[in-house]
Protein backbone atom coordinates (compact mmCIF):
# COMPACT_ATOMS: atom_id res chain seq x y z
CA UNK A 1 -7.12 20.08 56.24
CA UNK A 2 -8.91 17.51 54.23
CA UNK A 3 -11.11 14.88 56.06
CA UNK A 4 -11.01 11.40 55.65
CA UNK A 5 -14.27 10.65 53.49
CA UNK A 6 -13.44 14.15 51.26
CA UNK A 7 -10.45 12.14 49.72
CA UNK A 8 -10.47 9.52 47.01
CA UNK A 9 -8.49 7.06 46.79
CA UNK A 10 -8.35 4.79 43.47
CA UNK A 11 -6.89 1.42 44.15
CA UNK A 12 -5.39 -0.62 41.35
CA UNK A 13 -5.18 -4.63 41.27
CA UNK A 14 -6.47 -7.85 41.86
CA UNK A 15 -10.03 -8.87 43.24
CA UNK A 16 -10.75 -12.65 43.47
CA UNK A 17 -13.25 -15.08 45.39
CA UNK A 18 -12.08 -16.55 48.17
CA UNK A 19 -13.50 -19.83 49.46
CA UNK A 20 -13.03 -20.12 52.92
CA UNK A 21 -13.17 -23.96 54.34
CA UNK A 22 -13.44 -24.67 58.58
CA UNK A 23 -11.39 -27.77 59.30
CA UNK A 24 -10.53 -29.69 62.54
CA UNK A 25 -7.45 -29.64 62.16
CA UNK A 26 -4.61 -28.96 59.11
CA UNK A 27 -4.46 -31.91 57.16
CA UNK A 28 -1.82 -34.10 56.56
CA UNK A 29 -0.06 -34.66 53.26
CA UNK A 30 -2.18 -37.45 51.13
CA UNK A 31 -4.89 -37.46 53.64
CA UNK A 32 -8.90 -36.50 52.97
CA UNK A 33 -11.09 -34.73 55.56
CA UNK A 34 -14.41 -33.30 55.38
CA UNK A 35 -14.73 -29.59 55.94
CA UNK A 36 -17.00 -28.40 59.05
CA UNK A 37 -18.14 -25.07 57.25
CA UNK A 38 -17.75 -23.24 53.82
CA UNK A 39 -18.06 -19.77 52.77
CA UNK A 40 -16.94 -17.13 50.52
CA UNK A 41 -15.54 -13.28 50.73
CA UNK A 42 -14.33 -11.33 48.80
CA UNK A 43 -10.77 -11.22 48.89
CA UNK A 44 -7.07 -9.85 46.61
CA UNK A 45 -5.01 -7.52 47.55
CA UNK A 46 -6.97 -4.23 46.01
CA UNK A 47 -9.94 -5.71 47.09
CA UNK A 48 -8.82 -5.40 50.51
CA UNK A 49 -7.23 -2.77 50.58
CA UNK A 50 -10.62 -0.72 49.27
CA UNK A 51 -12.08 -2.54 52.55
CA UNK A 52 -9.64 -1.59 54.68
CA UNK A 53 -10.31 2.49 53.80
CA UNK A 54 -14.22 2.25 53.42
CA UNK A 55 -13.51 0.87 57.11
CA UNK A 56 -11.40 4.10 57.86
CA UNK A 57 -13.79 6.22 56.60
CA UNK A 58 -12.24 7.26 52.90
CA UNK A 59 -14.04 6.79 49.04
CA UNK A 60 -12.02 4.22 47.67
CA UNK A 61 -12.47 3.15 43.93
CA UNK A 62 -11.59 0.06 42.89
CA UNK A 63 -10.08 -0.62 39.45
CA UNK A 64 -9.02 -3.80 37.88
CA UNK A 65 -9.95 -7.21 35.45
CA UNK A 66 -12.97 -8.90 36.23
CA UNK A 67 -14.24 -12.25 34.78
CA UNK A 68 -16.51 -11.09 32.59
CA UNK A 69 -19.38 -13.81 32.33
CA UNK A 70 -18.72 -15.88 35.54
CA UNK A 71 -21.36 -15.97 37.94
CA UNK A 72 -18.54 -14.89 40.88
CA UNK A 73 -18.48 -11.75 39.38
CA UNK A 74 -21.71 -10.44 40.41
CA UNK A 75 -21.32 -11.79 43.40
CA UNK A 76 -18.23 -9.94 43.97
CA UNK A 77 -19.91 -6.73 42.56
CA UNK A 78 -22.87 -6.82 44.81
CA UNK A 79 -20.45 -7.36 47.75
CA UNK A 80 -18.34 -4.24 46.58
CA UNK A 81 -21.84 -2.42 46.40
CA UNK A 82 -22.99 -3.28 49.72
CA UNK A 83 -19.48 -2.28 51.46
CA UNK A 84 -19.91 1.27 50.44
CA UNK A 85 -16.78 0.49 47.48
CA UNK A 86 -17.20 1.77 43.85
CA UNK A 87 -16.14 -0.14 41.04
CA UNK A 88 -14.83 2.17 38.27
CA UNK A 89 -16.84 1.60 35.48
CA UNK A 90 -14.10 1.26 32.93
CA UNK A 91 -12.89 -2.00 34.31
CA UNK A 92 -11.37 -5.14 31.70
CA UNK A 93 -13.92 -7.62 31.49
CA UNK A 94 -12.53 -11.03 30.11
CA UNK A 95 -15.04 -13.20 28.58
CA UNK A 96 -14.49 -16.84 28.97
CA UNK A 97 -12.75 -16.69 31.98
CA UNK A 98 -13.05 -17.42 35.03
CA UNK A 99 -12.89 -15.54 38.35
CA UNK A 100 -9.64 -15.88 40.51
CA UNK A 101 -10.15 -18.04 43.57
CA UNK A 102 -8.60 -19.10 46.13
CA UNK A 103 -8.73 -21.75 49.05
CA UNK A 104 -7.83 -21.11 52.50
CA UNK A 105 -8.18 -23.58 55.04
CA UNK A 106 -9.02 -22.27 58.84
CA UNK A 107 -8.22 -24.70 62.26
C-alpha cells in the first residue's frame, strides 16, 4: 500500500492572483463603495487543487503558463514555495503579459 506523501501527483492548469476585497455589503448595480480590507492569495483551479493535496498530505507538482515578467509571478512562486508545492521547472513563461487576476468581493 502506498502512503499518501510517497505519491506524486502532477496537476495541470491555471494559477492566477486573486484579489480579495471585504465589503459591507454587495453592491448595487451603478453604485461605488469603499472596500473595508484587501488582500491577495493565490488562487485557479490547479493552483488549488495542489493546495488542497499538500493539505492531505501528497507531493503535488504544479504545471502550467506563468506571466513571465510580472511582478505577481514571484509572488505567486514564493507562495507555492512556502506551501510545500513544487513548480515544475519546465513551465511556459509569457513575456509581456500579465498575470491572471481576479476580483472577488466578500460580505
Amino acid at each position: 500500500m502506498q502512503l499518501a506523501g510517497d505519491t506524486r501527483i502532477l496537476c495541470c492548469g491555471l494559477v492566477c492572483l486573486d484579489e480579495v476585497y471585504i465589503v459591507r455589503s454587495f453592491p448595487e448595480e451603478d453604485t461605488d463603495q469603499k472596500s473595508l480590507k484587501k488582500y491577495k492569495v493565490r488562487g485557479g483551479n490547479a493552483s488549488n487543487n495542489t493546495t488542497v493535496l499538500s493539505a492531505l498530505g501528497f507531493k503535488p507538482t504544479f504545471f502550467g503558463s506563468l506571466a513571465g515578467d510580472a511582478s505577481e509571478t514571484e509572488y505567486l512562486l514564493s507562495n507555492f514555495k512556502k506551501s510545500g508545492i513544487e513548480v515544475e521547472e519546465s513551465c511556459p513563461k509569457h513575456l509581456g503579459y500579465g498575470c491572471p487576476t481576479a476580483a472577488i468581493l466578500l460580505s
